[in-house]
Protein backbone atom coordinates (compact mmCIF):
# COMPACT_ATOMS: atom_id res chain seq x y z
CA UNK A 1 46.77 143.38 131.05
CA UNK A 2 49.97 144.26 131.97
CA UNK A 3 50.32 140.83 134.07
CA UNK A 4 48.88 139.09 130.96
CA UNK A 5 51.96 140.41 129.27
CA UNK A 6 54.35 139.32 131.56
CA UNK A 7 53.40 135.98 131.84
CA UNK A 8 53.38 135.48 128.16
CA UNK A 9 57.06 137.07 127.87
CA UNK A 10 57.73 134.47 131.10
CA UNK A 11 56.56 131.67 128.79
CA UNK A 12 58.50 132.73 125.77
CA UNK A 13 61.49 133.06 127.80
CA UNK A 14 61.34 129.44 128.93
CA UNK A 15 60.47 128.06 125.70
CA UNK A 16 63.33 129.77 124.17
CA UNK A 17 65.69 128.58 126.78
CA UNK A 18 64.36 125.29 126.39
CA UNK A 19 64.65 125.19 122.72
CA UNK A 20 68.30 126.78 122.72
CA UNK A 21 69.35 123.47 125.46
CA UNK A 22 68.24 121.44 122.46
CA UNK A 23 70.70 122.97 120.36
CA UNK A 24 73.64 123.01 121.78
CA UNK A 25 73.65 119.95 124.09
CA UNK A 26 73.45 117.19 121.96
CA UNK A 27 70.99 113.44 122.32
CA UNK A 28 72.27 110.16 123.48
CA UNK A 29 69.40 108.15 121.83
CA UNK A 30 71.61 106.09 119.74
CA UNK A 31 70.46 104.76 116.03
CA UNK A 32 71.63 102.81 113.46
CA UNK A 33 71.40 104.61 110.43
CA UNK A 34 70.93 102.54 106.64
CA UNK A 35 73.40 99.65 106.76
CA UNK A 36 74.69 99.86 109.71
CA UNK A 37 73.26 96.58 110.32
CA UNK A 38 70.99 93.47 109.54
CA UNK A 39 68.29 93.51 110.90
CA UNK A 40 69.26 96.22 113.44
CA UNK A 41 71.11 93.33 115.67
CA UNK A 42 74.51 93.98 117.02
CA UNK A 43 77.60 92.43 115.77
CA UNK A 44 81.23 92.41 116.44
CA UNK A 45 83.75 93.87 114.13
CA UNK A 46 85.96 90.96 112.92
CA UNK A 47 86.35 89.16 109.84
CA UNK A 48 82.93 86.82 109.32
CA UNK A 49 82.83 83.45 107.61
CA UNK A 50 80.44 80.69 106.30
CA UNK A 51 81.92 77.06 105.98
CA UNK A 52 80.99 73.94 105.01
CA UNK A 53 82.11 70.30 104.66
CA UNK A 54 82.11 68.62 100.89
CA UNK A 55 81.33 65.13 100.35
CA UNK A 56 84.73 64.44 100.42
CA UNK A 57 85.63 65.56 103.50
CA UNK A 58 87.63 69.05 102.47
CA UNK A 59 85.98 72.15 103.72
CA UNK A 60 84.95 75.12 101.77
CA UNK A 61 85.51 78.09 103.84
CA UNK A 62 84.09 82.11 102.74
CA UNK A 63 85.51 84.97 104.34
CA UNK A 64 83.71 88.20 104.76
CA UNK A 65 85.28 91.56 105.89
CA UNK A 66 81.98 92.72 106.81
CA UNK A 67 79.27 91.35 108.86
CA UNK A 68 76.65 89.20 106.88
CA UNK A 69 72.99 87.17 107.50
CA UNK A 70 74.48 84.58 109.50
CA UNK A 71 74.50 82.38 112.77
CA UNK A 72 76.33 79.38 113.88
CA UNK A 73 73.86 76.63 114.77
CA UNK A 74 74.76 75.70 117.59
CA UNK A 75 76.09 78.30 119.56
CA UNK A 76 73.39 80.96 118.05
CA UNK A 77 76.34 83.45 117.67
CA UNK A 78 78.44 85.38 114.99
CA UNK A 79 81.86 83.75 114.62
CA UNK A 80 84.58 85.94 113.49
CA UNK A 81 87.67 84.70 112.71
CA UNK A 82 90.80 86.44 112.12
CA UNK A 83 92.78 84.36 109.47
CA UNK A 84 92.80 81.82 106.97
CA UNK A 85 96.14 79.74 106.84
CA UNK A 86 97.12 79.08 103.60
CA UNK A 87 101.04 77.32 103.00
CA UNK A 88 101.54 78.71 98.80
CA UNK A 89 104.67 76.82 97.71
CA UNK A 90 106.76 78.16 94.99
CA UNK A 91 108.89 76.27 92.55
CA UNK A 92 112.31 77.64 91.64
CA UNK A 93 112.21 79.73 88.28
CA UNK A 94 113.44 77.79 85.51
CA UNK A 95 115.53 80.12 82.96
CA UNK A 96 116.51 82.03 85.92
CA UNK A 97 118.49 79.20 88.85
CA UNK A 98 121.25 77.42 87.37
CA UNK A 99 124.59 77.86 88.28
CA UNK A 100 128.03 79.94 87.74
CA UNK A 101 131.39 78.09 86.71
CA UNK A 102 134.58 80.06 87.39
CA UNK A 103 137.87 79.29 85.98
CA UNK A 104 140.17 81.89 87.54
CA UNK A 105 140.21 84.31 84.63
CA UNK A 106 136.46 83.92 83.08
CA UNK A 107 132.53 82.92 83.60
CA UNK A 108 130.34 80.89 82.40
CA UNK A 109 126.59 80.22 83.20
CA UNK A 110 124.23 77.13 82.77
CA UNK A 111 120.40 77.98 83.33
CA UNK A 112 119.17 74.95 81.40
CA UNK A 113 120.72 72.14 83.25
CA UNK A 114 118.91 69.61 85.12
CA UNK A 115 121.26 70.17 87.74
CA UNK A 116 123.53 72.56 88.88
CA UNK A 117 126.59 72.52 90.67
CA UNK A 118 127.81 73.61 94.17
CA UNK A 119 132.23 73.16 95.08
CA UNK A 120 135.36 73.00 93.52
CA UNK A 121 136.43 71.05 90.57
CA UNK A 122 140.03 70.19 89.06
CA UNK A 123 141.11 67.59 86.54
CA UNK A 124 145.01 68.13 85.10
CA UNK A 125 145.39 71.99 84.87
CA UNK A 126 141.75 72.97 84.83
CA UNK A 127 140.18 74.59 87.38
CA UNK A 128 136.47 75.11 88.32
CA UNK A 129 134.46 76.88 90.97
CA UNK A 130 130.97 76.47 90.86
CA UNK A 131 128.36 78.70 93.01
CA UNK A 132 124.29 77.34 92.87
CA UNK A 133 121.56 79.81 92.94
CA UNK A 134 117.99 79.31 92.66
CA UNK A 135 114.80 81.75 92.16
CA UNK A 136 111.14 82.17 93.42
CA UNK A 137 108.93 84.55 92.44
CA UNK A 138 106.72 85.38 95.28
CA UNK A 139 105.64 88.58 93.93
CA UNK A 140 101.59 87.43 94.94
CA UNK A 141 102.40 87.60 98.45
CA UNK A 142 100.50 91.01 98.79
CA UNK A 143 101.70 93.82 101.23
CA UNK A 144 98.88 92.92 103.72
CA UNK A 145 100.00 89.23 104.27
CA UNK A 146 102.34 88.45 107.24
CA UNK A 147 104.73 85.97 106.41
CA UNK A 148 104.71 83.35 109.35
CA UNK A 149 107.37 81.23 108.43
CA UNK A 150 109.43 79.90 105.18
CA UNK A 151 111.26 76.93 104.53
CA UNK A 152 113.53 76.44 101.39
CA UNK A 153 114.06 72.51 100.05
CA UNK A 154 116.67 71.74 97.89
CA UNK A 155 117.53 68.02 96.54
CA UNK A 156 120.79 66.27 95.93
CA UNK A 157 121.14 65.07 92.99
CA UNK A 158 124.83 63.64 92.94
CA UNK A 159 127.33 63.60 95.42
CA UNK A 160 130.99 63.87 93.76
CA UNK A 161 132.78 65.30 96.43
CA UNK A 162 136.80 63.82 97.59
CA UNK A 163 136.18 65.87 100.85
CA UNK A 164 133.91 64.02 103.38
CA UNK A 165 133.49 67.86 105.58
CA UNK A 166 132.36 71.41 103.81
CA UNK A 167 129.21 73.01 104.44
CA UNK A 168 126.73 74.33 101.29
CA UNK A 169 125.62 78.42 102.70
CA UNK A 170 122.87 79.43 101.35
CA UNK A 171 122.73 83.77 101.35
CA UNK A 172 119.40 85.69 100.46
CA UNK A 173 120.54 87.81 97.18
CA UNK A 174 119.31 90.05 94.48
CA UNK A 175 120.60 89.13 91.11
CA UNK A 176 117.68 90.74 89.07
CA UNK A 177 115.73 89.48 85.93
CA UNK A 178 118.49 86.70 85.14
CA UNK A 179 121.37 85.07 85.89
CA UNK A 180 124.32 86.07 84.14
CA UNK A 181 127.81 85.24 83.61
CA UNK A 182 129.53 88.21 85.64
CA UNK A 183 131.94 88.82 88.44
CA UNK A 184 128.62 90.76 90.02
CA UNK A 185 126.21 87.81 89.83
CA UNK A 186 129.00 85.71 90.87
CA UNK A 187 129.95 87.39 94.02
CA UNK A 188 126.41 88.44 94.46
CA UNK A 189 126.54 86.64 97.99
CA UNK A 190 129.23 89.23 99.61
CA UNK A 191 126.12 92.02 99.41
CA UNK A 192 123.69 89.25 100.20
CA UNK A 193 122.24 87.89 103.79
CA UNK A 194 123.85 84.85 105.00
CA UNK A 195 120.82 82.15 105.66
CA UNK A 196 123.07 79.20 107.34
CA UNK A 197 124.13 75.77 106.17
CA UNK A 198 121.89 73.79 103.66
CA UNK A 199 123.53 70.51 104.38
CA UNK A 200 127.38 69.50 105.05
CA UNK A 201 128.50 66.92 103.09
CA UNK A 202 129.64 64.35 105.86
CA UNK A 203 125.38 63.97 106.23
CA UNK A 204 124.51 63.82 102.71
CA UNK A 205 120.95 63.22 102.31
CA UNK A 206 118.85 63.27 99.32
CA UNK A 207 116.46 66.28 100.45
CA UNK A 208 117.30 69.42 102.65
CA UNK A 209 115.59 71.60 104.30
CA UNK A 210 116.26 74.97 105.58
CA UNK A 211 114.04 77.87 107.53
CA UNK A 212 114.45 80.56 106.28
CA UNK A 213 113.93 84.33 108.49
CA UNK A 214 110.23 85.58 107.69
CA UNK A 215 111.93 88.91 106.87
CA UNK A 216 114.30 88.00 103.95
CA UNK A 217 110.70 86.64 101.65
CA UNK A 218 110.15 89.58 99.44
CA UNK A 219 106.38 90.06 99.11
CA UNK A 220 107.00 92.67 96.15
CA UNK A 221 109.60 90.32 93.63
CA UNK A 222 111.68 87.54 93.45
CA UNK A 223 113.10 85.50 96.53
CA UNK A 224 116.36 84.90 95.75
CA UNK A 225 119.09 82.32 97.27
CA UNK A 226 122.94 82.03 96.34
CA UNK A 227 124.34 78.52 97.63
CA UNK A 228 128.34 78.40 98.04
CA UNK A 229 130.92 75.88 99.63
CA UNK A 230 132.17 76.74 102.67
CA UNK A 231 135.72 75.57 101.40
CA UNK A 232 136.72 76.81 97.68
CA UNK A 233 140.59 75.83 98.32
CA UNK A 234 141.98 74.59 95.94
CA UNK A 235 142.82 71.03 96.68
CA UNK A 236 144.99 69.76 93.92
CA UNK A 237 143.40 66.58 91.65
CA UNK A 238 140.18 65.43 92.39
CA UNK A 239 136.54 66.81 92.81
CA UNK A 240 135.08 68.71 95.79
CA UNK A 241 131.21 69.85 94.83
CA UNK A 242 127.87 68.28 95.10
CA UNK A 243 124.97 68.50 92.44
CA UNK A 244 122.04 69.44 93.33
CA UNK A 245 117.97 69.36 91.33
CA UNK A 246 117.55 72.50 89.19
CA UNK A 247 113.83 74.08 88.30
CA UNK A 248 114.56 72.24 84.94
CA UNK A 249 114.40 68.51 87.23
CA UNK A 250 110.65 67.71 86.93
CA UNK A 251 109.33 66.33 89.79
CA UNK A 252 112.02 67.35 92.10
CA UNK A 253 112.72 70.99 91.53
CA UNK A 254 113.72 73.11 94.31
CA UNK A 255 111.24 75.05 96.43
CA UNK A 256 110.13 77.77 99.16
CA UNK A 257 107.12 77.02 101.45
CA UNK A 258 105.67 80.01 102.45
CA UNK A 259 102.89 79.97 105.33
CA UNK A 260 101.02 83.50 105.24
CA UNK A 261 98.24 85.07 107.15
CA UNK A 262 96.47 86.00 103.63
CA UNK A 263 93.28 87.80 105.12
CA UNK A 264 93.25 91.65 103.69
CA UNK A 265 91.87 94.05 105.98
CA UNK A 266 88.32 94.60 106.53
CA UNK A 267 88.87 98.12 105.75
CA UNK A 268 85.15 99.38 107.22
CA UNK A 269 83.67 102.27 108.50
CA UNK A 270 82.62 102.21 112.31
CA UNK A 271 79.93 105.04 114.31
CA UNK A 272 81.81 104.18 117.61
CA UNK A 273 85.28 104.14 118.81
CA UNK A 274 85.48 100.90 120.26
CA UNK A 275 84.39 99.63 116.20
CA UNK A 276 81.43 97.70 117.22
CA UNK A 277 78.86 99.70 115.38
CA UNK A 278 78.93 99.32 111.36
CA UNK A 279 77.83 102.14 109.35
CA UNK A 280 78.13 103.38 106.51
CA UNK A 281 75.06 105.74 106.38
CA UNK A 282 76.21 108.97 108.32
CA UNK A 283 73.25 111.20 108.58
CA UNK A 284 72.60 111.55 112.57
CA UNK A 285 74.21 114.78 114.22
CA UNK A 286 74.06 113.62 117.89
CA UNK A 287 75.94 110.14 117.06
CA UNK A 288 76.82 110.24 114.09
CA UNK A 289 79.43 113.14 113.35
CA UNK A 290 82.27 111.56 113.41
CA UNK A 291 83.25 108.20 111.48
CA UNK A 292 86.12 105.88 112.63
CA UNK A 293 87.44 103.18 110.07
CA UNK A 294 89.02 100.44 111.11
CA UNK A 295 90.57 97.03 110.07
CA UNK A 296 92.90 93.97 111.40
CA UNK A 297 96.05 92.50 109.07
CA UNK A 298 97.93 95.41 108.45
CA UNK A 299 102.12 94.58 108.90
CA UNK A 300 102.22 95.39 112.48
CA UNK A 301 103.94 98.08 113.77
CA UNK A 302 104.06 99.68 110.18
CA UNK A 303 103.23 102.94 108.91
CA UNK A 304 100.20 104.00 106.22
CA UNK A 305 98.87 107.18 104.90
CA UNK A 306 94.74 107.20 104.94
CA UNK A 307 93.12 109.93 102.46
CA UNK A 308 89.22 110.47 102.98
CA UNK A 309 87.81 111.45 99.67
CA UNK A 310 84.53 114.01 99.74
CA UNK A 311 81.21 113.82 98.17
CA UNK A 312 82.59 115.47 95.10
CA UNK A 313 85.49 113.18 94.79
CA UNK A 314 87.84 115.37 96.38
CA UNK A 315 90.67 114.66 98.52
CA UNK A 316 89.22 115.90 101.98
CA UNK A 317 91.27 114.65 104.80
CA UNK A 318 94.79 112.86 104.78
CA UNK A 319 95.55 111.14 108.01
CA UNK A 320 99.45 110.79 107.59
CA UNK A 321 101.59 108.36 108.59
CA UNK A 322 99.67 106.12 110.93
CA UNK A 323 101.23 103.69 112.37
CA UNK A 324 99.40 99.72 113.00
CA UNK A 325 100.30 98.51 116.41
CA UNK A 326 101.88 95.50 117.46
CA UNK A 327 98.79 93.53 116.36
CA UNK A 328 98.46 94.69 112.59
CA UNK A 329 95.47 96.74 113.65
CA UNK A 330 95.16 100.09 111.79
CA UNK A 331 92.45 103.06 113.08
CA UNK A 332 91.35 106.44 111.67
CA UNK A 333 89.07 109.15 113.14
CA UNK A 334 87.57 111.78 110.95
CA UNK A 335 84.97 114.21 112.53
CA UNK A 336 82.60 116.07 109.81
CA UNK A 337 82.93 119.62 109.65
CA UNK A 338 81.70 122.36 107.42
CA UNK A 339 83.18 122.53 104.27
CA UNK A 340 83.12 118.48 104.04
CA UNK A 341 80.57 118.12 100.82
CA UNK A 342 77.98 115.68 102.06
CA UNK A 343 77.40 112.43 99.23
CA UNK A 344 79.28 109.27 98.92
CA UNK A 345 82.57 109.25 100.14
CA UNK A 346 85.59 106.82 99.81
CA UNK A 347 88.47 105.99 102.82
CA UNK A 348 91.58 104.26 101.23
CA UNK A 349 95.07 103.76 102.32
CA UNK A 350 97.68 103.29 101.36
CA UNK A 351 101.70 102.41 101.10
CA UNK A 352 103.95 104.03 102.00
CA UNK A 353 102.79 106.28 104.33
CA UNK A 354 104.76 108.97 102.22
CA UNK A 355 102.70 108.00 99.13
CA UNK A 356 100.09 110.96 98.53
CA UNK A 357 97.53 110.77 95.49
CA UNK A 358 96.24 113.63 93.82
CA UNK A 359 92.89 111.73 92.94
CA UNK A 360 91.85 108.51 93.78
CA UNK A 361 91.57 105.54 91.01
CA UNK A 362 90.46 102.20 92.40
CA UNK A 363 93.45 100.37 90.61
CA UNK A 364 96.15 102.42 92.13
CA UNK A 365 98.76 99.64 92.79
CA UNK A 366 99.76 101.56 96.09
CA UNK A 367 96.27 100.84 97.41
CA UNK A 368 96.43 98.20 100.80
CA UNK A 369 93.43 98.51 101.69
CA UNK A 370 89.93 100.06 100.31
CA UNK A 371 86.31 99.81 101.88
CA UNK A 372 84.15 99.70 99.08
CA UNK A 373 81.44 97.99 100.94
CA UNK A 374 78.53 100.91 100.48
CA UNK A 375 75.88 99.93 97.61
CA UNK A 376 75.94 102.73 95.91
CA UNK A 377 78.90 102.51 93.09
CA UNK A 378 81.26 100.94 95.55
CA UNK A 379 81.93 103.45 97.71
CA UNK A 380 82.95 103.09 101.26
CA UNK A 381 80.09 105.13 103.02
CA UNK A 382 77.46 108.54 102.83
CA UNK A 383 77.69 111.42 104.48
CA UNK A 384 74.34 113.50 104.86
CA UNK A 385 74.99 117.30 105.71
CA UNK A 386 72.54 116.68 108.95
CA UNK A 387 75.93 114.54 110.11
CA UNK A 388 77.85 117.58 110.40
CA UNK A 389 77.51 119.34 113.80
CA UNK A 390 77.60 122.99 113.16
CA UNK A 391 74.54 122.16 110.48
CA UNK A 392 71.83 121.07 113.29
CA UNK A 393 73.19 124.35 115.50
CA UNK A 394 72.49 126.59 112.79
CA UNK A 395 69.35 125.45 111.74
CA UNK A 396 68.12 125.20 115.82
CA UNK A 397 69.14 128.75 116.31
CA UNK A 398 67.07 129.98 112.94
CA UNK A 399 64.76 128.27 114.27
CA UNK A 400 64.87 130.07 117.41
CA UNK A 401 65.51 133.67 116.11
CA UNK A 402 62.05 133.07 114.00
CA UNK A 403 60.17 132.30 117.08
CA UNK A 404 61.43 135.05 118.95
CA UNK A 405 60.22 137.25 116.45
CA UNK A 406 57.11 135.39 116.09
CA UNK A 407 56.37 136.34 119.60
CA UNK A 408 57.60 139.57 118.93
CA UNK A 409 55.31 140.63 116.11
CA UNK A 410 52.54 138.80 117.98
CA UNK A 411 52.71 140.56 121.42
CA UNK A 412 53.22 143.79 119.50
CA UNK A 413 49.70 143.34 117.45
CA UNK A 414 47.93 142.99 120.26
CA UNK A 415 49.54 145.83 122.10
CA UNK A 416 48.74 148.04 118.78
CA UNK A 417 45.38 146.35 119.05
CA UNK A 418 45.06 147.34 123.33
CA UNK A 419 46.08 150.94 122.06
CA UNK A 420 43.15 151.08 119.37
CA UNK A 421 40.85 150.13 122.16
């Protein structure tokens, strides 16, 4: 009997050993938990489109940030694709170019002109300066668009210059909501950002053209341009300025071609670091405590603050100031722990990196990017409390303390039983 007994405590002590490796070492069995895929295939993170070419000849182009029910024909693969080209042109503001007129002692201002005027004028005793400027409101650029390159194109519209050699410089400045007849707006270009020469009057030309640096577009307001002789001397009788096509000139009003990379992030939740596994479904402990979101487009090299929000709608995690590399990709890790309320969570972020909600609202205009790709009321994925690692060790080792004392209470039966005998 005695050997009976020691076999079954051998037994029980393997079992239990076995059933405590269990919980503690975890599986690598992966699985793709709901929506982490169609049809359980693998796809690449990217961007995903579907295109097609219309009768007359254009092509119609959708972009996906997530991956979606499609092949290419002929190669039999997903195609990502990491930006759509777009070139938005923007027509000076009319009511807010025009142009300044200085006498020596006073200003004056003419927004409604068809024209506006760029030199030095004199007639008798009268003196005028005259200083161009011209507006664009490129305000729909969003945050997450890189600016690839601008070009500003102004026309002539009369040439009524004595001098044969000054230069028209064009400076990036802020003059506000409007133009106004002040010594501030009118020396607005000594605090501005010299751009170069528009055109010099020895090559006059009826259309210029000038590139302007990506980093002077303002993606939040108004693109603004002052445009000034290079010689304001006063040259005794005669005229010294050149007219040039105001936003009020139909047909030939001045404008700034902007060429953006317009694709917003693919902000999307990912099971694996290298992003290559979409989920949003988080519900498996061995593979699936952690959750990594990812996107491409972000202003490279900038910073962003990324707030997880719970089950409950609470602010959970805030992964501060993280910076996008040198390619405009942005990553965040967040590894479920206890205290994280499992349900349907949200991942936004946002800019600045110093901005820091209290609660999140899906119309918060700091927002740059927000994965609400999940089915369930737009959120960005779902966290089941079997996702969170210490849950699965807990419940192994109850587990394990009730068999132990199932063995316990059975061995001692029969021993009471042995006695009665």
């Amino acid at each position: 009997m005695k050997d009976k007994m020691k076999k079954v405590a051998l037994i029980a002590a393997i079992f239990i050993q076995v059933a405590l490796l269990f919980a503690f070492v975890p599986s690598f069995s992966w699985k793709l938990g709901n929506d982490c895929g169609i049809g359980g295939e693998f796809k690449p993170a990217g961007i995903y489109s579907i295109s097609k070419v219309n009768a007359d000849g254009t092509r119609t182009t959708r972009i996906y940030s997530r991956p979606i029910n499609y092949r290419d024909e002929e190669s039999n693969q997903w195609q990502p694709i990491n930006a759509e080209i777009v070139d938005p042109t923007y027509n000076s503001e009319t009511g807010l170019d025009g142009y300044i007129t200085y006498d020596g002692s006073a200003y004056n201002v003419d927004t409604a002109a068809v024209s506006f005027n760029v030199g030095f004028y004199r007639t008798g005793g009268t003196r005028n300066w005259y200083r161009g400027y011209v507006s664009f409101d490129t305000s729909g650029i969003t945050d997450t668009d890189t600016v690839i390159s601008a070009k500003l194109s102004v026309k002539t519209y009369a040439d009524l210059s004595d001098k044969t050699d000054w230069d028209n410089y064009v400076y990036r400045v802020d003059y506000g909501a409007s133009l106004d007849a002040t010594a501030a707006d009118w020396d607005a270009y000594s605090t501005g950002v010299y751009q170069g020469n528009l055109l010099n009057t020895a090559n006059y030309v009826d259309e210029t053209f000038y590139t302007i640096p990506v980093g002077n577009i303002d993606k939040t307001g108004k693109t603004q341009f002052c445009i000034k002789s290079s010689d304001e001397s006063d040259v005794g009788s005669g005229n010294n300025y050149i007219q040039w096509h105001s936003g009020d000139s139909t047909g030939s009003e001045p404008y700034l071609e902007v060429t953006t990379n317009t694709t917003a992030p693919g902000w999307a939740s990912f099971s694996d670091n290298l992003h290559s596994t979409a989920c949003d479904y988080f519900d498996v402990y061995e593979t699936e405590h952690w959750v990594y979101m990812y996107a491409t487009g972000f202003t490279a090299s900038e910073y962003y603050n990324v707030i997880y929000w719970d089950g409950l709608g609470n602010k959970s995690v805030v992964d501060g100031s993280i910076q996008a590399d040198a390619s405009g990709n942005l990553s965040s890790l967040h590894e479920f722990v206890i205290g994280d309320e499992p349900g349907n969570w949200q991942c936004t972020v946002y800019y600045p990196d110093t901005y820091d909600p209290s609660s999140y609202s899906s119309t918060d205009a700091y927002i740059v990017a927000d994965d609400t790709s999940y089915t369930v009321s737009e959120y960005a994925f779902y966290m089941d409390a079997t996702a969170i690692p210490e849950f699965p060790t807990v419940m192994a080792g109850i587990v394990v303390a009730g068999l132990c004392f199932g063995i316990y209470y059975w061995m001692r039966k029969r021993r009471v039983a042995h006695v009665k005998t």
